[in-house]
C-alpha atoms as a PDB file:
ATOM      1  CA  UNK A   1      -3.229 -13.768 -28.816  1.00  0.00           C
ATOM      2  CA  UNK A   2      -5.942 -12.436 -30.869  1.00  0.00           C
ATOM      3  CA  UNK A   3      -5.875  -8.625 -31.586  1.00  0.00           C
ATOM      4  CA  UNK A   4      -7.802  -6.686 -28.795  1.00  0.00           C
ATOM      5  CA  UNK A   5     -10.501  -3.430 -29.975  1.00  0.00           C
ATOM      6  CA  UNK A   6     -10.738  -0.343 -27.567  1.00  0.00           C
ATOM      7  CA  UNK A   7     -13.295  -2.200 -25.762  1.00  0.00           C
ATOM      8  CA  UNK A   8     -11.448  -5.157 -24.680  1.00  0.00           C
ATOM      9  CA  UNK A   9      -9.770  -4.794 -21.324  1.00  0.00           C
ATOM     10  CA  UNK A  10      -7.318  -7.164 -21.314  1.00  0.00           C
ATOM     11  CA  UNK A  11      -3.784  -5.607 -21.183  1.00  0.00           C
ATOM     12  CA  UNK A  12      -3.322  -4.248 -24.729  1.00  0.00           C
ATOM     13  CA  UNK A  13      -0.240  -6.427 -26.956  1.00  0.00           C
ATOM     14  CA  UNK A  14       2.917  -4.543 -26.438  1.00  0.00           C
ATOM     15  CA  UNK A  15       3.383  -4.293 -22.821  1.00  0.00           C
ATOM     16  CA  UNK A  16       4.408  -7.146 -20.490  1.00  0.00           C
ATOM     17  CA  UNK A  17       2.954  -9.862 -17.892  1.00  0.00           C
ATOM     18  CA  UNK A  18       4.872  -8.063 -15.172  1.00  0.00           C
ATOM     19  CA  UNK A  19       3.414  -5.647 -12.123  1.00  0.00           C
ATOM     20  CA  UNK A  20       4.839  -2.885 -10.184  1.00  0.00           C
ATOM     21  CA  UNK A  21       3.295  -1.378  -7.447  1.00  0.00           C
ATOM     22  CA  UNK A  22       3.910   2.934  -7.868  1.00  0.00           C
ATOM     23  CA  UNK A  23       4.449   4.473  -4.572  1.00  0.00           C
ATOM     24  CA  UNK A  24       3.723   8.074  -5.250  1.00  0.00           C
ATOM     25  CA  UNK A  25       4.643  11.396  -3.485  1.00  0.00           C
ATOM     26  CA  UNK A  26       4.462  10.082  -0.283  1.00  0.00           C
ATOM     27  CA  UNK A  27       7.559  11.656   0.867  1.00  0.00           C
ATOM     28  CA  UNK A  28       6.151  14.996   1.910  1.00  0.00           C
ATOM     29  CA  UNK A  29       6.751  17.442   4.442  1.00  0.00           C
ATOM     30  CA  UNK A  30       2.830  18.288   4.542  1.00  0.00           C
ATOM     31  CA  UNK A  31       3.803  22.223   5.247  1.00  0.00           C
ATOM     32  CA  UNK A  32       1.859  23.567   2.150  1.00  0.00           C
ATOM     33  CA  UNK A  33      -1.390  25.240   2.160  1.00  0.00           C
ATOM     34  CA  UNK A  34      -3.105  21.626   1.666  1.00  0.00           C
ATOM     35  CA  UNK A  35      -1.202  20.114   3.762  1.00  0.00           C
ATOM     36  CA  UNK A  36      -3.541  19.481   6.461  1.00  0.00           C
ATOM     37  CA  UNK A  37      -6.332  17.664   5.654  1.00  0.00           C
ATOM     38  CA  UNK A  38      -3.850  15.545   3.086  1.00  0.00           C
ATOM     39  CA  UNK A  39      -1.996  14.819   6.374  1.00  0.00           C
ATOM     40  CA  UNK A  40      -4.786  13.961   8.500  1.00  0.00           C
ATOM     41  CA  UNK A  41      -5.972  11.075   5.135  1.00  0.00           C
ATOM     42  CA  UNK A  42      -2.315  10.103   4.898  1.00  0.00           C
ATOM     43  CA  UNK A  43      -2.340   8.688   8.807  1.00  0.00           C
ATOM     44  CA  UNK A  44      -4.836   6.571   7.309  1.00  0.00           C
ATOM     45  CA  UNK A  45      -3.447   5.443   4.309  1.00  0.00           C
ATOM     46  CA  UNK A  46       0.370   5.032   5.461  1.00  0.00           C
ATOM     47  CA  UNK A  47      -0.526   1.527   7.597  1.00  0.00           C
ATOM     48  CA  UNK A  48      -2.282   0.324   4.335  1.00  0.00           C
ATOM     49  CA  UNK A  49       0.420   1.600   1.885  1.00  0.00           C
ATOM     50  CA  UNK A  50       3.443   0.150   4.342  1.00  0.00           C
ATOM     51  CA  UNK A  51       1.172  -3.658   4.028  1.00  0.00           C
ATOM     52  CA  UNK A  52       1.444  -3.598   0.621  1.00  0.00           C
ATOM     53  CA  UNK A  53       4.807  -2.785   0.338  1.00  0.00           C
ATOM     54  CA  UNK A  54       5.594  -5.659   2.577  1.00  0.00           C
ATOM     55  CA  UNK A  55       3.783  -8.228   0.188  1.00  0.00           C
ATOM     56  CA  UNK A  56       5.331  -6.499  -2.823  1.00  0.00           C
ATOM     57  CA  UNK A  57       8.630  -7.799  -1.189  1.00  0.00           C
ATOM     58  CA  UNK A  58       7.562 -11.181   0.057  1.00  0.00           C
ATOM     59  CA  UNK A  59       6.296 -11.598  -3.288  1.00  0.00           C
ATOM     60  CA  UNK A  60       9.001 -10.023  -5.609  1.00  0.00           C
ATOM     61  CA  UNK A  61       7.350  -7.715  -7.196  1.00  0.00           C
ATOM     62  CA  UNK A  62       9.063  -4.672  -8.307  1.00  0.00           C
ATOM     63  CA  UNK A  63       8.102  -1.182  -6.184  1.00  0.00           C
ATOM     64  CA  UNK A  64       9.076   2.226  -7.423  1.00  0.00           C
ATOM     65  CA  UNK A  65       9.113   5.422  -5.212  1.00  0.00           C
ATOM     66  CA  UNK A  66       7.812   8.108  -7.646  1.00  0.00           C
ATOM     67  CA  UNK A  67       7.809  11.477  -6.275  1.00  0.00           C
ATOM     68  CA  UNK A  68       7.513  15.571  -6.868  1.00  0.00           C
ATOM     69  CA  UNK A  69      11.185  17.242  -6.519  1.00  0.00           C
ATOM     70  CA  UNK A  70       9.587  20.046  -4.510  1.00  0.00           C
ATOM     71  CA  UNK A  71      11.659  22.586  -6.723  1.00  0.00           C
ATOM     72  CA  UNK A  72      14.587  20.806  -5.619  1.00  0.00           C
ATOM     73  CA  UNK A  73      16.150  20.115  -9.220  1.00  0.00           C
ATOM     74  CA  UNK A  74      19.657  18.817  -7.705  1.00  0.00           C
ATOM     75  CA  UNK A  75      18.178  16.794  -5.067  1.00  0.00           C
ATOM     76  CA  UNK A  76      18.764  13.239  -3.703  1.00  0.00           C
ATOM     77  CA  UNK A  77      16.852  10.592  -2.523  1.00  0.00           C
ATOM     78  CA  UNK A  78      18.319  11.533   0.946  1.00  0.00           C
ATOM     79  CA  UNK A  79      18.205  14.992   0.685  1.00  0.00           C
ATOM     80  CA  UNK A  80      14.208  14.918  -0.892  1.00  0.00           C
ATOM     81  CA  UNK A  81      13.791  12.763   2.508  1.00  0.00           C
ATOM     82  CA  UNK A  82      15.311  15.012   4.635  1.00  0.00           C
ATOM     83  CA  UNK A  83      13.759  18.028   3.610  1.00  0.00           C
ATOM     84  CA  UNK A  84      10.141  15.914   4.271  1.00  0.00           C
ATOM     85  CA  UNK A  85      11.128  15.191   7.760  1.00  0.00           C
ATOM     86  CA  UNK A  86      11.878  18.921   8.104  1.00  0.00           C
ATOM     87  CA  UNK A  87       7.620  18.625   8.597  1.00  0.00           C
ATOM     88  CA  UNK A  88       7.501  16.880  12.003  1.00  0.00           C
ATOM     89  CA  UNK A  89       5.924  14.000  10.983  1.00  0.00           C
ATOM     90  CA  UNK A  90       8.439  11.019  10.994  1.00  0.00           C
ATOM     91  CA  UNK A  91       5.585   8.242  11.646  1.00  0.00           C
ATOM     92  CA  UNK A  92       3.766   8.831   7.873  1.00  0.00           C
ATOM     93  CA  UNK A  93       7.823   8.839   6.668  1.00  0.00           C
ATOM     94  CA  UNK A  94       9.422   5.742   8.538  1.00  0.00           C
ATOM     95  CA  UNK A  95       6.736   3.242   7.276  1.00  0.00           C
ATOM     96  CA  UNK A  96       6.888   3.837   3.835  1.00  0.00           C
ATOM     97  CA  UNK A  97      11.032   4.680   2.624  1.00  0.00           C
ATOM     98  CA  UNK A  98      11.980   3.350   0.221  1.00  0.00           C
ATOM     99  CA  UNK A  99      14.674   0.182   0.315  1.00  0.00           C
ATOM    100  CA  UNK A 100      18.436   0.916  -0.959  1.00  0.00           C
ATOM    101  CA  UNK A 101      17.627  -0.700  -4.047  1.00  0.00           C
ATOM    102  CA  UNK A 102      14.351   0.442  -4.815  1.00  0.00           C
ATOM    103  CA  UNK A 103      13.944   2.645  -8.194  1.00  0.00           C
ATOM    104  CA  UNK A 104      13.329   6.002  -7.076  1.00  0.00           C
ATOM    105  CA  UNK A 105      11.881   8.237  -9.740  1.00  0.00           C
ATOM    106  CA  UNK A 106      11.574  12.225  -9.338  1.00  0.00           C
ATOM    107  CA  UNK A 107       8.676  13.999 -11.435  1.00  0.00           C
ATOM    108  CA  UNK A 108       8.287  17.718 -12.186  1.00  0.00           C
ATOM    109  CA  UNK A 109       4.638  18.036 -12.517  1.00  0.00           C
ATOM    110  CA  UNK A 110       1.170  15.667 -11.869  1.00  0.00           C
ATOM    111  CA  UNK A 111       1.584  12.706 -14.054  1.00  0.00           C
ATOM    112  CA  UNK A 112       4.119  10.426 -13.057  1.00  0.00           C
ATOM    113  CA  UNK A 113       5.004  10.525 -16.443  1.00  0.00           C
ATOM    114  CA  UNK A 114       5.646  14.244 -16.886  1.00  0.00           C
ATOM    115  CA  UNK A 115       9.129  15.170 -17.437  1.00  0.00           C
ATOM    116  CA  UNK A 116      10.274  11.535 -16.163  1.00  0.00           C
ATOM    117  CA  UNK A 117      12.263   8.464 -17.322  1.00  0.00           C
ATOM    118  CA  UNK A 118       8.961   6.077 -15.706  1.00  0.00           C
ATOM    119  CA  UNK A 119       7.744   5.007 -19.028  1.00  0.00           C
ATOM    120  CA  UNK A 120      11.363   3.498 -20.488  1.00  0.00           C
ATOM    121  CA  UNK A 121      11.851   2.209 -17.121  1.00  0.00           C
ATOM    122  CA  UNK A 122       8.633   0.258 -17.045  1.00  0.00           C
ATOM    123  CA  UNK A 123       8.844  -0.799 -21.009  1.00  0.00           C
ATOM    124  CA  UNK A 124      12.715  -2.259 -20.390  1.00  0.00           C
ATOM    125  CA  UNK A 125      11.730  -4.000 -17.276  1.00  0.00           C
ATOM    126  CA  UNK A 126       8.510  -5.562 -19.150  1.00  0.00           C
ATOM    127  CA  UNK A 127       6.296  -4.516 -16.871  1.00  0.00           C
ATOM    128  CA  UNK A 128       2.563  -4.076 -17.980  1.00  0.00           C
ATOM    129  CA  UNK A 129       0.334  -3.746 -15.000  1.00  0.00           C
ATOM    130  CA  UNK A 130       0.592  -0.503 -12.337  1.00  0.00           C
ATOM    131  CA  UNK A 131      -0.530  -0.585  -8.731  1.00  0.00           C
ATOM    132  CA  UNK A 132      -1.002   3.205  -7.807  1.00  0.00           C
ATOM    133  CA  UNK A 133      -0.676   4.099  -4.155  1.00  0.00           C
ATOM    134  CA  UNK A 134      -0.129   6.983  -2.676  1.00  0.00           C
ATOM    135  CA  UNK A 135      -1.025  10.882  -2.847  1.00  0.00           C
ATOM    136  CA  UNK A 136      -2.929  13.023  -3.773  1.00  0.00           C
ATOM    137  CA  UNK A 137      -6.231  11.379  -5.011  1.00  0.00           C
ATOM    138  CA  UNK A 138      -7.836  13.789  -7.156  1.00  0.00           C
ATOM    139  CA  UNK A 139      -4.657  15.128  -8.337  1.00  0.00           C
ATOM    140  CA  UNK A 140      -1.887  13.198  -9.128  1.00  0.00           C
ATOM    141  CA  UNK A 141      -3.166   9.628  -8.637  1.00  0.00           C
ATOM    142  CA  UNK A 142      -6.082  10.465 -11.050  1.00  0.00           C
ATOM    143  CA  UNK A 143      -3.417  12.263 -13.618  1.00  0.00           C
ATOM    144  CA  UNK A 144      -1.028   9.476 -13.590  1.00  0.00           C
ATOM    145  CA  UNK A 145      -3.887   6.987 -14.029  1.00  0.00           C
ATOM    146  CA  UNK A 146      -5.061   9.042 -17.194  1.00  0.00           C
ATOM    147  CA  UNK A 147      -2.187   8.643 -18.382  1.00  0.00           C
ATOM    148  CA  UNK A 148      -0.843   5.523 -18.205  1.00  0.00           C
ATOM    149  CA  UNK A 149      -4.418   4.651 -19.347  1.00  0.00           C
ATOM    150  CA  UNK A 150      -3.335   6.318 -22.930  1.00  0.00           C
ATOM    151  CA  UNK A 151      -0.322   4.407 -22.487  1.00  0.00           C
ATOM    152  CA  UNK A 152      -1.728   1.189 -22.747  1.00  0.00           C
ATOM    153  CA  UNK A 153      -0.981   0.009 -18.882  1.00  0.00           C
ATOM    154  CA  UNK A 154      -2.972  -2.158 -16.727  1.00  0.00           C
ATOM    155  CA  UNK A 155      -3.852  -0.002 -13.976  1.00  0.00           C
ATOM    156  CA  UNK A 156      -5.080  -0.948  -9.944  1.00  0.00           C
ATOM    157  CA  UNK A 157      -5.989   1.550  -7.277  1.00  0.00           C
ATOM    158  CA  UNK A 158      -6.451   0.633  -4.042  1.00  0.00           C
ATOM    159  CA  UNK A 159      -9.099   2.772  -2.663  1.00  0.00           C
ATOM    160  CA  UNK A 160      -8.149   2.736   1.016  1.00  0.00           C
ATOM    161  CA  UNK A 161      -4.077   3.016   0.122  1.00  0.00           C
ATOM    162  CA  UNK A 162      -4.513   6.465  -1.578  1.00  0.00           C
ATOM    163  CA  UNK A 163      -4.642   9.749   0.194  1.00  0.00           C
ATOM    164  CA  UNK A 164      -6.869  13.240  -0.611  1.00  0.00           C
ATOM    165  CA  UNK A 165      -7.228  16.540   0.545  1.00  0.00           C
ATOM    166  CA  UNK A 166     -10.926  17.227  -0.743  1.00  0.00           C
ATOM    167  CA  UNK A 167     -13.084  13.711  -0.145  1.00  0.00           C
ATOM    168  CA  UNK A 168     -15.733  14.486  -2.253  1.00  0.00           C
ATOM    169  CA  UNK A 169     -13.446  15.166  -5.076  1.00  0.00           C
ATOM    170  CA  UNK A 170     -11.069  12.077  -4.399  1.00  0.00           C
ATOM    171  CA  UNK A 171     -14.355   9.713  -4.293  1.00  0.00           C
ATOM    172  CA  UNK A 172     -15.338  11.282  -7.811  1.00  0.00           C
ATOM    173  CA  UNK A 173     -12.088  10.816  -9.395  1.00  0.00           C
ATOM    174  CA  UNK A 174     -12.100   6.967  -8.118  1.00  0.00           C
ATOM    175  CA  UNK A 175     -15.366   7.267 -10.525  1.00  0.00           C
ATOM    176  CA  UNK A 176     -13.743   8.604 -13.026  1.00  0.00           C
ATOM    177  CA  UNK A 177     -10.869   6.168 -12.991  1.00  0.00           C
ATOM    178  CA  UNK A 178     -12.614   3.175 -12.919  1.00  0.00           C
ATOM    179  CA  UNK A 179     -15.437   4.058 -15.505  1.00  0.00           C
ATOM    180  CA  UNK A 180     -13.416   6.043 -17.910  1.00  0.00           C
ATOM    181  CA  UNK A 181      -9.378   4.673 -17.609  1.00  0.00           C
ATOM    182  CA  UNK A 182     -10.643   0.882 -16.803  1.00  0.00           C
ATOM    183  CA  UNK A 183      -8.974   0.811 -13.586  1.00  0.00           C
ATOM    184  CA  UNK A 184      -9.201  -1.658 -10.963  1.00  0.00           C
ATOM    185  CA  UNK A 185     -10.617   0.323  -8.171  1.00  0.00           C
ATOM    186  CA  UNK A 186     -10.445  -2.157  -5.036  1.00  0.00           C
ATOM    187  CA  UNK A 187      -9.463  -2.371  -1.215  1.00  0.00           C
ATOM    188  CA  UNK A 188      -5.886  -3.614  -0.901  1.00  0.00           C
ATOM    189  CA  UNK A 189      -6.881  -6.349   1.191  1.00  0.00           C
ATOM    190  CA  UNK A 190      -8.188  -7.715  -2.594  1.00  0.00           C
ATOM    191  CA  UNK A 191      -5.616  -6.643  -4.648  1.00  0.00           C
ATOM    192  CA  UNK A 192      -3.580  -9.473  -6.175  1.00  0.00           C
ATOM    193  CA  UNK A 193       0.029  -8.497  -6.437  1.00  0.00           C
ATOM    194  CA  UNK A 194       1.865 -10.876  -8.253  1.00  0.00           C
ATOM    195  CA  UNK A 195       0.833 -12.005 -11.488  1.00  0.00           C
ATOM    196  CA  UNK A 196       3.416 -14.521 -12.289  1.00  0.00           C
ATOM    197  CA  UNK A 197       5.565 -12.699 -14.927  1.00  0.00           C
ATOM    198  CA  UNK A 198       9.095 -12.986 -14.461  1.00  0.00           C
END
């Protein structure tokens, strides 16, 4: 493969033929000051999100949970779960858990990346190309994409299988993300999953 400039946008040389389709901070309790309008975009989003993760499976391709600790730094998968369930709202939950064996990362801040083992995980299992789904929009689905942008990834957002709080906002940052990170900004009907990496 011939080197690639900054202007090329093929998947830069160094990261691998394989996707993974991020779920992120979709386990939430939605009883924060936000928390309603993100809910009432998340009832939405949840059907979409749960369609995906069905083809991810038929298909094999990998699916990480990524989500905020909440503050809870000695927290489980269970436990994070629980707590979100403490919100009332078990039908944006049930569709959407994660399987026993699914990679479940916790983050601290925004970026998936922040504070998180993501990155190594992604490099080791030669992954190169990121589906983002999830919440919120204009926060930490635009953050993450910056910054696996910088990192070099491959990066697909589904427009109708993330969730906002502020619309106008969330419809800019799918702007943003598409003109200035290169992202795939599509419905998820279109998005191709598997890319044939092994």
């Amino acid at each position: 493969m011939a080197p690639q400039s900054d202007d090329d946008p093929r998947m830069p040389i160094g990261r691998g033929d394989r996707t993974a389709l991020l779920v992120i901070d979709m386990i939430n309790s939605y009883d924060h000051p936000d928390g309603e309008p993100l809910r009432r975009s998340a009832e939405t989003v949840v059907p979409v999100i749960a369609d995906l993760l069905e083809r991810a499976r038929a298909e094999g391709v990998q699916v990480v949970h990524v989500n905020d600790n909440h503050g809870m730094w000695g927290s489980r998968r269970d436990e994070l779960i629980a707590e979100a369930r403490s919100g009332g709202h078990d039908e944006l939950l049930d569709p959407i858990l994660p399987a026993e064996d699914a990679p479940f990362v916790f983050k601290a801040r925004h970026s998936i990346f922040y504070g998180s083992p993501l990155e190594y995980f992604l490099e080791t299992n030669g992954i190169g190309r990121l589906i983002m789904v999830g919440q919120v929009t204009e926060q930490c689905i635009l953050y993450s994409a910056l910054d696996a942008y910088i990192r070099h990834f491959q990066v697909v957002v589904p427009r109708d299988a993330v969730a906002h709080i502020d619309p106008e906002l969330a419809a800019a940052s799918l702007r943003m993300m598409e003109a200035n990170m290169r992202a795939e900004v599509q419905d998820a009907a279109d998005v191709r999953l598997d890319t044939g990496g092994d």
